[in-house]
Protein backbone atom coordinates (compact mmCIF):
# COMPACT_ATOMS: atom_id res chain seq x y z
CA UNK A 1 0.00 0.00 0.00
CA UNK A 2 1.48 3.25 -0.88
CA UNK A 3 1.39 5.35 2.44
CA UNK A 4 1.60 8.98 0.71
CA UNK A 5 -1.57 7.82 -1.46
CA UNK A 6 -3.14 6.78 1.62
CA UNK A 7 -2.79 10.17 3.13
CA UNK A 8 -4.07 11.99 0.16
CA UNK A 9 -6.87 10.04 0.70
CA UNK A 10 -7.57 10.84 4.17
CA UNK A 11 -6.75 14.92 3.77
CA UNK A 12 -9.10 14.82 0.82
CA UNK A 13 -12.01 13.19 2.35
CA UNK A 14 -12.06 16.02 4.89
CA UNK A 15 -11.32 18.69 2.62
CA UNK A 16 -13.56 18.01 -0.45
CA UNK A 17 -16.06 16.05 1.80
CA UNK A 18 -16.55 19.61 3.57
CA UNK A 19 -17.53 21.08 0.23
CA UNK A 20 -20.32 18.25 -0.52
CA UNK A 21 -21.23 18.47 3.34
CA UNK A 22 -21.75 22.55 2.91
CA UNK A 23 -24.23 21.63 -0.48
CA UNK A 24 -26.11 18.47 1.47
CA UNK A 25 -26.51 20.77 4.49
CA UNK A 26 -28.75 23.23 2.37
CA UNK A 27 -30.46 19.97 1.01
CA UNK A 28 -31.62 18.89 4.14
CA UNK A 29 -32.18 21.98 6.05
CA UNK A 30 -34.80 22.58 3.18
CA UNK A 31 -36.02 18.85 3.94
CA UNK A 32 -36.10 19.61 7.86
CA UNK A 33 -38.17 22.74 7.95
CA UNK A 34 -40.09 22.40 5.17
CA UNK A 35 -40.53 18.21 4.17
CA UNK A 36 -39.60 18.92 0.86
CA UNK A 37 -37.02 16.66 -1.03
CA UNK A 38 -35.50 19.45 -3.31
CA UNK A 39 -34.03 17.10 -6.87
CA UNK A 40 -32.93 20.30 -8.37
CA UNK A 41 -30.24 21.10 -5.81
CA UNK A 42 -27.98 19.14 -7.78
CA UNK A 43 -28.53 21.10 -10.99
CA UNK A 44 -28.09 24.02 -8.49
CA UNK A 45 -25.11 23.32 -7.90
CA UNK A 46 -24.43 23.07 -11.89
CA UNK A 47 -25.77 26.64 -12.60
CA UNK A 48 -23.53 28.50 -9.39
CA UNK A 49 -20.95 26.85 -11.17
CA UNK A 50 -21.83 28.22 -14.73
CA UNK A 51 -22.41 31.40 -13.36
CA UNK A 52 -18.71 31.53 -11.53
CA UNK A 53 -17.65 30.61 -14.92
CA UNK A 54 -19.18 33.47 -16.49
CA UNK A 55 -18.09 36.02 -14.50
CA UNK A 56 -14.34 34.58 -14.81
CA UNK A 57 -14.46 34.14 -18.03
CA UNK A 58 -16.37 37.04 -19.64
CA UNK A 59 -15.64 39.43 -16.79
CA UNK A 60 -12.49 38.91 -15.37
CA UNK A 61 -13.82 38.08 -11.47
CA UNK A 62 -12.00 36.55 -9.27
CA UNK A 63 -13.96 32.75 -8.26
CA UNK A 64 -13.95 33.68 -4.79
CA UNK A 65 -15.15 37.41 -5.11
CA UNK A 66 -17.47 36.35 -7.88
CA UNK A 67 -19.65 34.75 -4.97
CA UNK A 68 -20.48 38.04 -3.90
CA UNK A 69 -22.61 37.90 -6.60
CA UNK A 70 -23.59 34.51 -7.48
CA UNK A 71 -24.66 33.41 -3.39
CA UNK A 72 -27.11 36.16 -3.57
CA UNK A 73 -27.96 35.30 -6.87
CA UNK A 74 -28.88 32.11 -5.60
CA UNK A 75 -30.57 33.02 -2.94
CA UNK A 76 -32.94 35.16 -5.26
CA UNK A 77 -33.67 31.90 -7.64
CA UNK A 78 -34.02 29.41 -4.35
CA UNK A 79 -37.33 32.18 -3.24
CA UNK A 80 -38.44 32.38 -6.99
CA UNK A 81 -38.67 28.37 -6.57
CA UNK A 82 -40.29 28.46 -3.27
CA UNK A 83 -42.98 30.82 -4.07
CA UNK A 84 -44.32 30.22 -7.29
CA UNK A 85 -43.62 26.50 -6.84
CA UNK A 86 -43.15 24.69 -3.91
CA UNK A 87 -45.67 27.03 -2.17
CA UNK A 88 -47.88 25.84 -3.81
CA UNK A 89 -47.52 22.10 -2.83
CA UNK A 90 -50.36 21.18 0.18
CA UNK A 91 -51.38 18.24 2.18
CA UNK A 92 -50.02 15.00 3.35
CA UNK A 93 -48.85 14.07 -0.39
CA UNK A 94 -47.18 17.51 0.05
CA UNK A 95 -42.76 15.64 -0.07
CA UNK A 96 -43.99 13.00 -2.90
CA UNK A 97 -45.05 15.64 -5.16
CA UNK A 98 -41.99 17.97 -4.41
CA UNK A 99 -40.27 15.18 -5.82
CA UNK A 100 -42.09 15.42 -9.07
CA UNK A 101 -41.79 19.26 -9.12
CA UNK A 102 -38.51 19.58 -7.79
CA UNK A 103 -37.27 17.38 -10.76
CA UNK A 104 -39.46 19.01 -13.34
CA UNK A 105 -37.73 22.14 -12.23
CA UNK A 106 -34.48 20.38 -12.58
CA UNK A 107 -35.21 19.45 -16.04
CA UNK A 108 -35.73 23.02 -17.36
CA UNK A 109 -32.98 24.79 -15.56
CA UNK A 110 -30.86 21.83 -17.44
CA UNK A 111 -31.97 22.47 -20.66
CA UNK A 112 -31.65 25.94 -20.77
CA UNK A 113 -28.17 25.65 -19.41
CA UNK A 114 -27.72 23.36 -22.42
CA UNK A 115 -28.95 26.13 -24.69
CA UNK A 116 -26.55 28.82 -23.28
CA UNK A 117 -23.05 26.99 -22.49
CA UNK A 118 -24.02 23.53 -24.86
CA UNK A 119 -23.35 19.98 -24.02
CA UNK A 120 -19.59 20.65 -23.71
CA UNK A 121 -17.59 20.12 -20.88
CA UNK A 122 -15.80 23.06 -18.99
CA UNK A 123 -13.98 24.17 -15.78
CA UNK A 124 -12.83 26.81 -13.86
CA UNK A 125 -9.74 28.37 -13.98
CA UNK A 126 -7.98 30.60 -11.52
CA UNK A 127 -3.97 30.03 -10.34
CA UNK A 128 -4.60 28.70 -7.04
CA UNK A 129 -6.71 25.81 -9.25
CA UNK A 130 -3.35 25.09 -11.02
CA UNK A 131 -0.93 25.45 -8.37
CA UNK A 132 -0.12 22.81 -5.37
CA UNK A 133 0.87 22.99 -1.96
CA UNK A 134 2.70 20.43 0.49
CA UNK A 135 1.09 18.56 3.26
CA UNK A 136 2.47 15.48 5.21
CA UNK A 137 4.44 14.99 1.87
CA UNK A 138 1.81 14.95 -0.62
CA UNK A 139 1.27 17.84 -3.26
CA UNK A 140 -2.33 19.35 -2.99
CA UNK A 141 -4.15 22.20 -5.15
CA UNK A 142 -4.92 25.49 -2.96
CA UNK A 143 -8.52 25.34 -4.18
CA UNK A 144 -8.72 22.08 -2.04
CA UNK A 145 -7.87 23.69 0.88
CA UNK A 146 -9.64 26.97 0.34
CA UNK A 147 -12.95 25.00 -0.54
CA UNK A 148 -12.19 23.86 2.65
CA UNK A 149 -11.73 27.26 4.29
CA UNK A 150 -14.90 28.93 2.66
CA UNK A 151 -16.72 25.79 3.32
CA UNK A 152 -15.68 25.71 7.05
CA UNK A 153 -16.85 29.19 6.96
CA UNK A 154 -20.28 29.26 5.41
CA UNK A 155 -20.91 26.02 7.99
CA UNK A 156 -19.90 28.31 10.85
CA UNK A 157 -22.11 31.07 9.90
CA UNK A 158 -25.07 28.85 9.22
CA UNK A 159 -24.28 27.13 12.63
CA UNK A 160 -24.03 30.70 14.45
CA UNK A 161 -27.13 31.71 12.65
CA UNK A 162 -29.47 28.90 13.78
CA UNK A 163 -27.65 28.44 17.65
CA UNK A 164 -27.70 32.42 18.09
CA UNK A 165 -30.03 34.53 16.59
CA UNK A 166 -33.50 34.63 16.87
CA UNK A 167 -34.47 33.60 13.61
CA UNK A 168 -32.40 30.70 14.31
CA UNK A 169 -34.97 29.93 17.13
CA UNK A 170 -37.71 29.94 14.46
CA UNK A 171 -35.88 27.83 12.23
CA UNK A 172 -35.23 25.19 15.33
CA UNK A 173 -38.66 25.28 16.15
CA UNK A 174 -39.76 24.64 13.22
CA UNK A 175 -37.59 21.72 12.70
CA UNK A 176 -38.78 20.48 15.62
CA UNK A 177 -42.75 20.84 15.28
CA UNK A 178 -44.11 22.75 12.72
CA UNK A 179 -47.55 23.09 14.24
CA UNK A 180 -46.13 23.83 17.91
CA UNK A 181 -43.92 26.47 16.18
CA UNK A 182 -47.03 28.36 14.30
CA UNK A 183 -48.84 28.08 17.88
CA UNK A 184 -46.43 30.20 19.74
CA UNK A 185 -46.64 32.57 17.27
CA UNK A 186 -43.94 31.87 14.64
CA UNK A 187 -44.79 32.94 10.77
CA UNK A 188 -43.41 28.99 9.50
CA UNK A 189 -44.10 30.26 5.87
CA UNK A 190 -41.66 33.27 6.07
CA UNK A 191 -39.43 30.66 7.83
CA UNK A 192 -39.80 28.23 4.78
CA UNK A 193 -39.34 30.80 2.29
CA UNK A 194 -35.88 31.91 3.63
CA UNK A 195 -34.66 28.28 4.54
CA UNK A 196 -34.90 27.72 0.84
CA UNK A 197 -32.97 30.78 -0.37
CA UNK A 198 -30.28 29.52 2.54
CA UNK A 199 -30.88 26.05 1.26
CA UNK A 200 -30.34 27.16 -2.63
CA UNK A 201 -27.90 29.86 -1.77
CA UNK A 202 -25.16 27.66 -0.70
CA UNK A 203 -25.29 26.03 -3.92
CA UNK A 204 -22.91 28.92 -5.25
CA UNK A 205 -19.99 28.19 -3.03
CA UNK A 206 -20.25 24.11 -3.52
CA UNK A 207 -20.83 25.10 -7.35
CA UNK A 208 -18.07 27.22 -7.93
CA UNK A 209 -15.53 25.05 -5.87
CA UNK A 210 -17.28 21.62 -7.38
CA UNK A 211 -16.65 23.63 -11.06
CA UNK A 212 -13.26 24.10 -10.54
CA UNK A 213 -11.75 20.52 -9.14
CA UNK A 214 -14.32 18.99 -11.85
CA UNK A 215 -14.84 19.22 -15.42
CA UNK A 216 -18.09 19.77 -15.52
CA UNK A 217 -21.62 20.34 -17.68
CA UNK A 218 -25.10 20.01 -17.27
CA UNK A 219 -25.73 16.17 -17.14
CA UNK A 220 -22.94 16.42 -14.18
CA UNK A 221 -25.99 17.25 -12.09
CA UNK A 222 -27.22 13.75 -11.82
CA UNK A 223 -24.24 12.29 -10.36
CA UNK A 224 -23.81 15.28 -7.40
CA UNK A 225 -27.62 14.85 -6.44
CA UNK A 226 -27.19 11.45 -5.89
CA UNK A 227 -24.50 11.95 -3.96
CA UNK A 228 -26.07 14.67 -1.78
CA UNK A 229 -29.31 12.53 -1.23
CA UNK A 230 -27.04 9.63 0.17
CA UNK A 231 -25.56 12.01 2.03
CA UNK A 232 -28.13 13.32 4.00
CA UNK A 233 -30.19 9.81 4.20
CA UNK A 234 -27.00 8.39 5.82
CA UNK A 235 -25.97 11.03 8.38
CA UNK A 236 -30.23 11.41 8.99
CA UNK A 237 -33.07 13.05 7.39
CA UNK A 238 -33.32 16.71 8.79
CA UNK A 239 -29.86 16.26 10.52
CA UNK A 240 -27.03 19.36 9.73
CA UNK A 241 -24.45 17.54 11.92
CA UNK A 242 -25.45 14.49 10.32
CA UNK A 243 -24.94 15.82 6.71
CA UNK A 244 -21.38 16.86 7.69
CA UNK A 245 -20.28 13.73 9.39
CA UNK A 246 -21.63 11.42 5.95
CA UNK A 247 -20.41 13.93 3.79
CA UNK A 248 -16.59 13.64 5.01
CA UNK A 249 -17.00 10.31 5.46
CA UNK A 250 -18.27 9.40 2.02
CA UNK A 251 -15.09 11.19 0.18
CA UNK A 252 -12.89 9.92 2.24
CA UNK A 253 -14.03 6.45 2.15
CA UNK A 254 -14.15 6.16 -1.57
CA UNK A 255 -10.59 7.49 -1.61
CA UNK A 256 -9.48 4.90 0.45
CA UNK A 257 -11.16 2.52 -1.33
CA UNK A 258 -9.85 3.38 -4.59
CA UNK A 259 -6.21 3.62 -2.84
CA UNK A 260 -6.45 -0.18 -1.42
CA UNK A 261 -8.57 -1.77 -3.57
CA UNK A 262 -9.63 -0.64 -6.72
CA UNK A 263 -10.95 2.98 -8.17
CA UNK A 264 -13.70 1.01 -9.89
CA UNK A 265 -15.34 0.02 -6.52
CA UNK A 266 -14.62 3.19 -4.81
CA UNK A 267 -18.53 4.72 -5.57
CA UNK A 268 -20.07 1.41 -4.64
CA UNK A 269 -18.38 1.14 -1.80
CA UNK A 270 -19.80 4.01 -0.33
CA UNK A 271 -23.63 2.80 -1.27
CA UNK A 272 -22.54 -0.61 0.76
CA UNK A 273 -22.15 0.99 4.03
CA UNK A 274 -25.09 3.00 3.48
CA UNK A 275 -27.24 -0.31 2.95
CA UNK A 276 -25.31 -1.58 5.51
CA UNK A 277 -25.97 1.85 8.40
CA UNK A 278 -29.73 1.83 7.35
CA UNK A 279 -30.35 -2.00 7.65
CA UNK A 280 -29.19 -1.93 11.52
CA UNK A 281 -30.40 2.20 11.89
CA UNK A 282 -32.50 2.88 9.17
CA UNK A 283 -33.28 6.54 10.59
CA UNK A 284 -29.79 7.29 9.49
CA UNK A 285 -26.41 7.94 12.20
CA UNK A 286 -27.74 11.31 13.54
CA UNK A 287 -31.24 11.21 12.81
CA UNK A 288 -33.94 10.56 15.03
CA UNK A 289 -37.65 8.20 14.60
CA UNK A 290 -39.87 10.52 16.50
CA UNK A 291 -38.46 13.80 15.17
CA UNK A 292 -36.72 15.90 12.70
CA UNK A 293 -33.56 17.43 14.48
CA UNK A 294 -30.83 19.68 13.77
């Protein structure tokens, strides 16, 4: 076994894994408050990358300032969503249906992407993409570790903003019980609304970081919503920490499977243990039977 590999393997399952954590954390913080199982964050993810690539490309801005733009941006489209569709969605069929929608929604924001920046492959470009640094004798891109940085960051605000504001209250409570939290006088809609934008908004960072460590187009989206559903059903459904944990843990375990066994195994593996977590907890590692948590 080469040892250096090994290490890559382990440094990049907590620095990528971060960056898939960040985008699975706005996935299921929509799912917690709201019960809605959003298919289009994938494609999400897709167009905060296409956007970061058009404002390096035909611009000139920096990846990393360009979110300035594009995580507003973002937020903007993820309220759009919510309102004129997801809004809309009543009673107790209410999460099947946002399936349905959800990937309807999906569908159109792909082909129009299509349209615009065609079936071609691209990625972003920027010289800390290109250039490497040393750790524990391995050579690894700065964009890993600021991915990690800005994703470290954007987990500590979100964190801070639910644990100590007041909003962050309303967005606990409503995690908890929706109907107790409308009771005691909490507007859950407004709540829902914004959780979205949050949940859509973080898209931008995981896009623009996902854009430039992949090649990447809009059929790309199929593979990163998969991943970001097993994510959150494996670390619990409605669970932040849990999202975090499984989404570490599922880079880093495919690394090391690809390092000691084979690279053609290394996505399976992953899918194993999650057959394997839900057979003997099948509400996930963090999540819990009786309620949704954070």
């Amino acid at each position: 076994m080469n040892s250096s590999a090994l290490i890559h393997a382990l440094v990049d399952g907590v620095l990528t894994g971060s960056v898939y954590a960040l985008m699975a954390t706005g996935l299921t913080l929509v799912f917690g408050v709201m019960d809605i199982i959003n298919l289009a964050q994938g494609i999400l993810v897709i167009l905060g990358a296409y956007l970061s690539y058009t404002l390096s490309v035909h611009f000139g801005v920096d990846l990393f300032v360009g979110l300035l733009i594009t995580i507003p941006t973002l937020f903007v489209v993820g309220i759009v969503i919510e309102r004129l569709f997801v809004a809309r969605l009543k009673g107790p069929e209410r999460t099947a249906m946002s399936i349905l929608v959800t990937y309807a929604i999906s569908l159109v924001i792909e082909g129009i992407l299509n349209e615009v920046y065609s079936i071609n492959q691209v990625q972003l470009q920027a010289w800390y993409v290109n250039r490497s640094f040393p750790i524990f004798g391995i050579y690894l891109p700065y964009i890993y570790l600021l991915g990690f940085i800005l994703a470290a960051a954007l987990l500590g605000s979100l964190y801070y903003m639910l644990y100590r504001t007041r909003f962050g209250a309303s967005i606990r409570a409503s995690l908890s019980d929706q109907t107790a939290a409308a009771l005691v006088g909490i507007d859950t809609k407004r709540v829902a609304t914004i959780c979205f934008g949050i949940g859509v908004a973080v898209t931008a960072a995981g896009g623009m970081i996902y854009g430039a460590t992949n090649a990447f187009n809009a059929s790309s989206s199929y593979d990163l919503i998969s991943r970001l559903l097993t994510i959150i059903v494996l670390g619990g459904m409605g669970s932040l920490g849990g999202a975090l944990v499984a989404g570490i843990l599922m880079v880093m375990l495919q690394d090391i499977v690809a390092v000691v066994w084979s690279p053609i195994w290394s996505s399976m593996s992953f899918f194993v243990v999650l057959v394997i977590v839900l057979s003997l907890r099948p509400q996930g590692l963090f999540g819990k039977q009786s309620a949704r948590v954070a």
